[in-house]
PDB file of N, CA and C in Angstrom:
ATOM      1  N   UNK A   1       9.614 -10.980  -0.229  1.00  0.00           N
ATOM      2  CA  UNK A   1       8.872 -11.699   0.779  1.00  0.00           C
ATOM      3  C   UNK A   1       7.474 -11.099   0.912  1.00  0.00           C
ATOM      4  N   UNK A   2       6.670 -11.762   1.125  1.00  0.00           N
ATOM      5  CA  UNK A   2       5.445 -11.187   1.148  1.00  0.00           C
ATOM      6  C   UNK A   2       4.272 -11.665   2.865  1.00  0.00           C
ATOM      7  N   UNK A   3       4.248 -10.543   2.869  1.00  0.00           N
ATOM      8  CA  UNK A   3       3.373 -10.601   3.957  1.00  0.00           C
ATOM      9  C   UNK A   3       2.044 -10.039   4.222  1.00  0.00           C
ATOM     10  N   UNK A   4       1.070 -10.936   5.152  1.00  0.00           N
ATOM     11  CA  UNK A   4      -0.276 -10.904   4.775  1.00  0.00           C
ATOM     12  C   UNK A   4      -0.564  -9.550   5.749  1.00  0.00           C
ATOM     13  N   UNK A   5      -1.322  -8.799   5.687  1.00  0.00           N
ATOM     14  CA  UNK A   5      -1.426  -7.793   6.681  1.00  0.00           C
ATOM     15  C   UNK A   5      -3.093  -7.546   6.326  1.00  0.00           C
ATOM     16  N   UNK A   6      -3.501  -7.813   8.154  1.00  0.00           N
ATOM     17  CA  UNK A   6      -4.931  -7.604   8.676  1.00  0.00           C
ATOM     18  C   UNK A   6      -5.347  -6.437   9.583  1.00  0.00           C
ATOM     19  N   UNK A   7      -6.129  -5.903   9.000  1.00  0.00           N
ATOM     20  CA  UNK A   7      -6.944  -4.733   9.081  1.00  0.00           C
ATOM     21  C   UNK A   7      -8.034  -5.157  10.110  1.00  0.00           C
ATOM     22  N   UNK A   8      -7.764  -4.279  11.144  1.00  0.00           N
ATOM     23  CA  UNK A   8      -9.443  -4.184  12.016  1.00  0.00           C
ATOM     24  C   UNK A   8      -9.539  -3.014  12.450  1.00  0.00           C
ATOM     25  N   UNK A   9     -10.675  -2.371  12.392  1.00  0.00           N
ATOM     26  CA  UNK A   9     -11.957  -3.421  12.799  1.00  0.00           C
ATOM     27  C   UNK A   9     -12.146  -3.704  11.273  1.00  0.00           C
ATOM     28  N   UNK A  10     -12.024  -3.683  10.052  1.00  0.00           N
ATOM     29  CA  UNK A  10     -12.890  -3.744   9.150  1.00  0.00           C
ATOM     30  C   UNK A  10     -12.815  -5.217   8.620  1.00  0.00           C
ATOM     31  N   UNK A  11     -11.839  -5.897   8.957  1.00  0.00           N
ATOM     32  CA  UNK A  11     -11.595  -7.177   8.449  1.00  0.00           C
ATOM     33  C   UNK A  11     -11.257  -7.903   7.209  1.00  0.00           C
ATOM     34  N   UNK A  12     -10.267  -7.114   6.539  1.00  0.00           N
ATOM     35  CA  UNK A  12      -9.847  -6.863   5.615  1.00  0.00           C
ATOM     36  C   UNK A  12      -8.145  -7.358   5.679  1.00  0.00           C
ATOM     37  N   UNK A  13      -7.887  -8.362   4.617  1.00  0.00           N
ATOM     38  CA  UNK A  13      -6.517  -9.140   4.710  1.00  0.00           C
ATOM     39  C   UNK A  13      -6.147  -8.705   2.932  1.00  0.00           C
ATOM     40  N   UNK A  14      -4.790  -8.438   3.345  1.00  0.00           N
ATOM     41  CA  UNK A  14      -4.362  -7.849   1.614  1.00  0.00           C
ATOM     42  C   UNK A  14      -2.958  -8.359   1.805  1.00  0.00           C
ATOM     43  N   UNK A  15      -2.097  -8.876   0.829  1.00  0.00           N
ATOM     44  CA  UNK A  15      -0.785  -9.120   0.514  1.00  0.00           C
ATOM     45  C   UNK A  15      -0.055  -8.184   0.327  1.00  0.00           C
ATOM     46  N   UNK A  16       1.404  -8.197   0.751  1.00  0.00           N
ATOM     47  CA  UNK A  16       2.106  -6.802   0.555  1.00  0.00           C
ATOM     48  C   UNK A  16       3.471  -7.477   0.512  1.00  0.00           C
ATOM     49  N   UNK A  17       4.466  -6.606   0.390  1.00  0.00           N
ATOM     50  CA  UNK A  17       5.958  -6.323   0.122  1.00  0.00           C
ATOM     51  C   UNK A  17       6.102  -6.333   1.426  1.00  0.00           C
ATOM     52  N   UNK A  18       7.574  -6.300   1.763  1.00  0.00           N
ATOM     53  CA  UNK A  18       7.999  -5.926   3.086  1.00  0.00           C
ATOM     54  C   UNK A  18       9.029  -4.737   2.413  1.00  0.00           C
ATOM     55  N   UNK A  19       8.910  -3.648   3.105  1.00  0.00           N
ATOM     56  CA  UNK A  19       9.266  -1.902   2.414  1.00  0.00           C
ATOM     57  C   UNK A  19       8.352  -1.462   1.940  1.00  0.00           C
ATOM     58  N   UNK A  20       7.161  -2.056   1.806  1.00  0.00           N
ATOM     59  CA  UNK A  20       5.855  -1.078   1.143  1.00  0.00           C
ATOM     60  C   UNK A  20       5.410  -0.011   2.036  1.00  0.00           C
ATOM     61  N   UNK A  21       5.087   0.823   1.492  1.00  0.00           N
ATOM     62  CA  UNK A  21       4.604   1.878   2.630  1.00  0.00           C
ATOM     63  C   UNK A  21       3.163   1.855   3.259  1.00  0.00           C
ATOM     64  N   UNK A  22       3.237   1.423   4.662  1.00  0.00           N
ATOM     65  CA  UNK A  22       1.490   1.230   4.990  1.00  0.00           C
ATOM     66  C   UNK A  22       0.784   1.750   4.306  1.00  0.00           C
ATOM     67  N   UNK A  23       0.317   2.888   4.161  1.00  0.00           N
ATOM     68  CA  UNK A  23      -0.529   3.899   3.853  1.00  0.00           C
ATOM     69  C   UNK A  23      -1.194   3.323   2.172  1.00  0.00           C
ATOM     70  N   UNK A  24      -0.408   2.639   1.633  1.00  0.00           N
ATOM     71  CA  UNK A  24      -0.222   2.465   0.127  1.00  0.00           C
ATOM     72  C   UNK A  24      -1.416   1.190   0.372  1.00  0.00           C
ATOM     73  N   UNK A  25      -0.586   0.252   0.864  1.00  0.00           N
ATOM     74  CA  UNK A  25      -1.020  -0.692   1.207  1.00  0.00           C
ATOM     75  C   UNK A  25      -2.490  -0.970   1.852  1.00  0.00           C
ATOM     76  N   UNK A  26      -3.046  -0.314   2.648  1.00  0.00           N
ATOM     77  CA  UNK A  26      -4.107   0.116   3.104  1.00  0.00           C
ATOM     78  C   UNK A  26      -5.215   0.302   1.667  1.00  0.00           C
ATOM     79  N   UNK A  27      -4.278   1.860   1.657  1.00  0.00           N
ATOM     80  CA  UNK A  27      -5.371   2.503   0.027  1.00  0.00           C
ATOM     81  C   UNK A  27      -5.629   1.278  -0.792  1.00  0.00           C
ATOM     82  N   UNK A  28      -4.840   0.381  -1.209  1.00  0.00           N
ATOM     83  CA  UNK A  28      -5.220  -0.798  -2.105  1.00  0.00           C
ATOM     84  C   UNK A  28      -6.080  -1.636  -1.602  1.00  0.00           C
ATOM     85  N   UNK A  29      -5.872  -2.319  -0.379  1.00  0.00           N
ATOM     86  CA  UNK A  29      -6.994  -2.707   0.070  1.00  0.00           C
ATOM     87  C   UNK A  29      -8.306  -2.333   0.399  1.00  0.00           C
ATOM     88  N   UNK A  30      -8.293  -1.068   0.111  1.00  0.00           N
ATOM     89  CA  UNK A  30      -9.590  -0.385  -0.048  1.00  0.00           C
ATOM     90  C   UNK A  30      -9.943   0.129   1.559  1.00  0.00           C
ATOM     91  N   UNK A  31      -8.929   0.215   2.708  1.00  0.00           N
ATOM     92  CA  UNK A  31      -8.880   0.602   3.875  1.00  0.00           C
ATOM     93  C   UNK A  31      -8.867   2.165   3.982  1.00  0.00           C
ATOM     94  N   UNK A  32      -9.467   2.876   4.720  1.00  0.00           N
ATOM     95  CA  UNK A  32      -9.247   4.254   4.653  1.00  0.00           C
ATOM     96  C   UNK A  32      -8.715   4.267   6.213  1.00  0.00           C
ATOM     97  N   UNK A  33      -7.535   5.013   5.905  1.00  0.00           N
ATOM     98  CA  UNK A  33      -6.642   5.693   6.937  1.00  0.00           C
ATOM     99  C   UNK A  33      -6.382   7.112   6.598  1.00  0.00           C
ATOM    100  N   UNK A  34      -6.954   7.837   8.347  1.00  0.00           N
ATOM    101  CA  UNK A  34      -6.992   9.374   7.676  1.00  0.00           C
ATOM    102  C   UNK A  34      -5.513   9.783   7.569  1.00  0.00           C
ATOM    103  N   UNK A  35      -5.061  10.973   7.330  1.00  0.00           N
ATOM    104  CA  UNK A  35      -3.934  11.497   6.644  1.00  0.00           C
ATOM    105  C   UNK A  35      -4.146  13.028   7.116  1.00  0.00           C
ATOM    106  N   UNK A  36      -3.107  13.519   8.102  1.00  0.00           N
ATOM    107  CA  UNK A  36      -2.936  15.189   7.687  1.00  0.00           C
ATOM    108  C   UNK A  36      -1.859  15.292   6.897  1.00  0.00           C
ATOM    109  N   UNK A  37      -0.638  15.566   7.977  1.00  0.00           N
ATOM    110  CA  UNK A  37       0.764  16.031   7.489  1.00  0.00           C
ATOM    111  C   UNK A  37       1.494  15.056   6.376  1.00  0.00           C
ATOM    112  N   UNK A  38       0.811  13.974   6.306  1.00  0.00           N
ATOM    113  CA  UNK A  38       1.806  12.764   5.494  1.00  0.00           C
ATOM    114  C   UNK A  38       3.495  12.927   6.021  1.00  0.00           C
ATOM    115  N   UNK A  39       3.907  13.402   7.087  1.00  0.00           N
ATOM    116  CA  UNK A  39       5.152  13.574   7.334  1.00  0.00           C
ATOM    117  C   UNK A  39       5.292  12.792   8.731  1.00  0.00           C
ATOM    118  N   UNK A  40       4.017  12.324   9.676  1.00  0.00           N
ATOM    119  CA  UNK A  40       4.179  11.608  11.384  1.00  0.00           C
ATOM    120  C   UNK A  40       4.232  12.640  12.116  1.00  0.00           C
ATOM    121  N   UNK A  41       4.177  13.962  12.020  1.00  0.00           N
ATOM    122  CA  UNK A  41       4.116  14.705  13.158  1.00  0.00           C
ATOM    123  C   UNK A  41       2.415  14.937  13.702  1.00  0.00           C
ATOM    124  N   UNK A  42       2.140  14.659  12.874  1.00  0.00           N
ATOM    125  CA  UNK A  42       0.013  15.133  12.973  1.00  0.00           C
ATOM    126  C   UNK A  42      -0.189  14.259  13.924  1.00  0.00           C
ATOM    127  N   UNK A  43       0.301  12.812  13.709  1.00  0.00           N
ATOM    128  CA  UNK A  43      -0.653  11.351  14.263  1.00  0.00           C
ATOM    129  C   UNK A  43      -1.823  11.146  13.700  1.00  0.00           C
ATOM    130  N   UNK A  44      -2.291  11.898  12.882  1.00  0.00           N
ATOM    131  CA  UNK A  44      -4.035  11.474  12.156  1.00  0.00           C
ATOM    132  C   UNK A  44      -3.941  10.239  11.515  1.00  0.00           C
ATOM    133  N   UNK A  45      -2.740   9.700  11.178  1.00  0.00           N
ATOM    134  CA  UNK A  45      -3.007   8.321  10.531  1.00  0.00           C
ATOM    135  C   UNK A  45      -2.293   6.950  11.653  1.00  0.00           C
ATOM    136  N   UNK A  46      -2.342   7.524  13.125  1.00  0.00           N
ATOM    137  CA  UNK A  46      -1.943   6.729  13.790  1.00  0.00           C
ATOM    138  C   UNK A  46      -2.680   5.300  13.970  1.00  0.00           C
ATOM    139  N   UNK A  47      -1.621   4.086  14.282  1.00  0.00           N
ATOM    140  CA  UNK A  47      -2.642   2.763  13.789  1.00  0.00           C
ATOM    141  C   UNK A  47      -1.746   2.032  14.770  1.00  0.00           C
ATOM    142  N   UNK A  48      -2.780   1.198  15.269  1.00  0.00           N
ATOM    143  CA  UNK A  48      -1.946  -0.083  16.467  1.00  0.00           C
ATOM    144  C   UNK A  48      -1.538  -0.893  15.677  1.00  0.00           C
ATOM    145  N   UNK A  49      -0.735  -1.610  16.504  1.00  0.00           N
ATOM    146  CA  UNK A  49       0.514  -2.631  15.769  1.00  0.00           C
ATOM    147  C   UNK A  49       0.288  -3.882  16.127  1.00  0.00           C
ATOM    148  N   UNK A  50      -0.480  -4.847  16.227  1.00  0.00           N
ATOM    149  CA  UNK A  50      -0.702  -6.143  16.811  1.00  0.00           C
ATOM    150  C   UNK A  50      -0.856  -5.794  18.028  1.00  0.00           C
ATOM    151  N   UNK A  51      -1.375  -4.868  18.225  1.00  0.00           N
ATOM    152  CA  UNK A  51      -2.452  -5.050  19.961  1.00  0.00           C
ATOM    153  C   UNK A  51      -1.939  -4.285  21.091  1.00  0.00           C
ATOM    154  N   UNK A  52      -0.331  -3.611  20.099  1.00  0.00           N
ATOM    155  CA  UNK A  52       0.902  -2.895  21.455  1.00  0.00           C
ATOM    156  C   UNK A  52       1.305  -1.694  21.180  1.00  0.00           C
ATOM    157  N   UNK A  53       1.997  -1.614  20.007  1.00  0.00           N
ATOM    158  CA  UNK A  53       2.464  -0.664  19.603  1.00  0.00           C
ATOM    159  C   UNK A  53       1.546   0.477  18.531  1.00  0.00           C
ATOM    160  N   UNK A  54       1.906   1.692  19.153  1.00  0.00           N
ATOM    161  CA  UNK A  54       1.159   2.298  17.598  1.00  0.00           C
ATOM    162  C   UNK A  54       2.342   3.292  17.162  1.00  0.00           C
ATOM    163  N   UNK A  55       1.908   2.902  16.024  1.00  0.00           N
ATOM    164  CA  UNK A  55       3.078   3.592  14.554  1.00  0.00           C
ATOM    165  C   UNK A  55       2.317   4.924  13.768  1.00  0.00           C
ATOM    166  N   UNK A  56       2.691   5.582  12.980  1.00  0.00           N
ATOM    167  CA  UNK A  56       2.005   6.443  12.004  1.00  0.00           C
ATOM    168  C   UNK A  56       2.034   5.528  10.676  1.00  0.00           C
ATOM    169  N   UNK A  57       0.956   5.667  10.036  1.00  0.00           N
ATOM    170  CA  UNK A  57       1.093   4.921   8.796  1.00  0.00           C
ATOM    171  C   UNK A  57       1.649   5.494   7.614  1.00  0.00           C
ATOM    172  N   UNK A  58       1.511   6.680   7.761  1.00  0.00           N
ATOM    173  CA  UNK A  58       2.033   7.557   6.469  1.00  0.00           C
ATOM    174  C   UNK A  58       3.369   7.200   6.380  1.00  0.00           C
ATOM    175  N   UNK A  59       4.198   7.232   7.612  1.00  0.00           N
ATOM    176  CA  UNK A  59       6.158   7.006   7.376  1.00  0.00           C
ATOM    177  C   UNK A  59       6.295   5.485   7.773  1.00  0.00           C
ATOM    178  N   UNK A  60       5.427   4.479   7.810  1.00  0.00           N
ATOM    179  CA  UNK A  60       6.125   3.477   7.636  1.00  0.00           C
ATOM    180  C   UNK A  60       5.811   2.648   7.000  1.00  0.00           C
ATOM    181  N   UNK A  61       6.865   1.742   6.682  1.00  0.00           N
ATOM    182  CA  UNK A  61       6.825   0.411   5.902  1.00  0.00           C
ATOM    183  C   UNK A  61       6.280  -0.824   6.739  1.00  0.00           C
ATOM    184  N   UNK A  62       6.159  -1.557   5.399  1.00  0.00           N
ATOM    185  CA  UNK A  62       5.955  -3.309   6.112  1.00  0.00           C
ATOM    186  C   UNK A  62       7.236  -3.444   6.182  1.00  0.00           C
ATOM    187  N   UNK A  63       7.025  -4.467   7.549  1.00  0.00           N
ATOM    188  CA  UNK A  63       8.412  -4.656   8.012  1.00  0.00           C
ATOM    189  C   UNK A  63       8.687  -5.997   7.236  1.00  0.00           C
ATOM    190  N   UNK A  64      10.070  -6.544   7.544  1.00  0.00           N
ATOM    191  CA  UNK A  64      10.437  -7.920   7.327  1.00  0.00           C
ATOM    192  C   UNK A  64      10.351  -8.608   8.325  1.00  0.00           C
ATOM    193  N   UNK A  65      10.328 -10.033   8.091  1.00  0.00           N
ATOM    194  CA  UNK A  65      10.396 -10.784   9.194  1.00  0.00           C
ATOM    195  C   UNK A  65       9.272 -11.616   9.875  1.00  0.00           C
ATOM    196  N   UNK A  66       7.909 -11.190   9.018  1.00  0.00           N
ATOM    197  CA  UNK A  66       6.975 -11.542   9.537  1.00  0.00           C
ATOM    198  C   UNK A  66       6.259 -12.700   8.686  1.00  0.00           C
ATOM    199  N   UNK A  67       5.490 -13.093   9.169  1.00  0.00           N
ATOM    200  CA  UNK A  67       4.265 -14.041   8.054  1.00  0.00           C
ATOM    201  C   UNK A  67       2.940 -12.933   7.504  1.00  0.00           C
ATOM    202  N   UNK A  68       2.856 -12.656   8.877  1.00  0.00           N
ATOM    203  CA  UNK A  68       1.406 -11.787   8.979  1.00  0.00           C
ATOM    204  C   UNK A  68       1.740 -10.517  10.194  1.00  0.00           C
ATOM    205  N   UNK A  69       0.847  -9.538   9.437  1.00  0.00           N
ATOM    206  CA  UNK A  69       0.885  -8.615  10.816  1.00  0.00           C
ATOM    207  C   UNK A  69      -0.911  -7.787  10.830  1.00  0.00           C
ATOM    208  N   UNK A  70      -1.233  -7.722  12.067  1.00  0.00           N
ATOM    209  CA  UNK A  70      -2.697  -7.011  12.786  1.00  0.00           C
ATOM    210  C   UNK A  70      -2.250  -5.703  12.245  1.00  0.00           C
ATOM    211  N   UNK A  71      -2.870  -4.858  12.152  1.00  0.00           N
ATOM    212  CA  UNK A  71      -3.284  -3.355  11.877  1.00  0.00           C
ATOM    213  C   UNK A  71      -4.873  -3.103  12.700  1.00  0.00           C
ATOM    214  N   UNK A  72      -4.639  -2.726  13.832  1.00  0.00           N
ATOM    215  CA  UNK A  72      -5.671  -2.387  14.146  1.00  0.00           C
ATOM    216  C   UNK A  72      -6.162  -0.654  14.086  1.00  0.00           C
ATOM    217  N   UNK A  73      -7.416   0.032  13.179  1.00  0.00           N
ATOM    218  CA  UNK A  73      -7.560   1.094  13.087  1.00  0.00           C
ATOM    219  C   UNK A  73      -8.300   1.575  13.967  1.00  0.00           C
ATOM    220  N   UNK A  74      -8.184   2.316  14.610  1.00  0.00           N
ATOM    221  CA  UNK A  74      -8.700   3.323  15.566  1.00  0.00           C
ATOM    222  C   UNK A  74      -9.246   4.822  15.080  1.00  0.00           C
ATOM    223  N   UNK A  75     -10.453   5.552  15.437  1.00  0.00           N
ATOM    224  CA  UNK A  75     -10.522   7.340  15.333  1.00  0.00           C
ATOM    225  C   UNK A  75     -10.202   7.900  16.751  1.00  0.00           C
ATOM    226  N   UNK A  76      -9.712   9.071  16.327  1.00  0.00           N
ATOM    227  CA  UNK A  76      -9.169  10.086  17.411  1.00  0.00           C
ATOM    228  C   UNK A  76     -10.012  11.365  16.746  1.00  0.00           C
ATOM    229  N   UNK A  77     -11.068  11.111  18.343  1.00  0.00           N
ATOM    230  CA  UNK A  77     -11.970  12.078  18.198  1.00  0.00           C
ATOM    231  C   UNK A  77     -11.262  13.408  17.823  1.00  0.00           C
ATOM    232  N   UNK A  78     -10.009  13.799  17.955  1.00  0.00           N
ATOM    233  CA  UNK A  78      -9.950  15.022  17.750  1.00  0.00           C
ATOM    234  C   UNK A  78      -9.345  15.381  16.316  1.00  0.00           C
ATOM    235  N   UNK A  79      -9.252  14.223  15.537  1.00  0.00           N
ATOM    236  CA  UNK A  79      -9.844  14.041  14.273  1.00  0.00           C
ATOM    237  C   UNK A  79     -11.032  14.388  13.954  1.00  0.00           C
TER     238      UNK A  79
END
């Protein structure tokens, strides 16, 4: 199944798997999401979820179930 996943602020729409790993997904689209631990304990690659939720991108996948999903990127100044 494939699902469209949109990037902001940069405005950037890329096709993906559902089980792909954000982070992957991003890098291909040419999105930069920062990265410490690559493990979710850091939060440096933390990213909103359609406007509610925020996830780490490094440990997760595209989900199933969707058509499309928002990625909204944010910096944390203490980044």
């Amino acid at each position: 199944m494939t699902i469209r996943i949109h990037f902001l602020p940069d405005d950037v729409t890329v096709d993906a798997k559902a089980g792909e790993p954000l982070l992957q997904v991003a890098e291909r689209a040419g999105v930069f999401i920062p990265t410490g631990c690559l493990m979710g304990s850091c939060h440096a690659c933390e990213v909103e979820v359609e406007g509610k939720d925020t996830i780490c991108a490094c440990i997760t996948a595209v989900p199933a179930g969707s058509e499309q999903l928002t990625i909204n990127l944010y910096v944390d100044p203490a980044w």
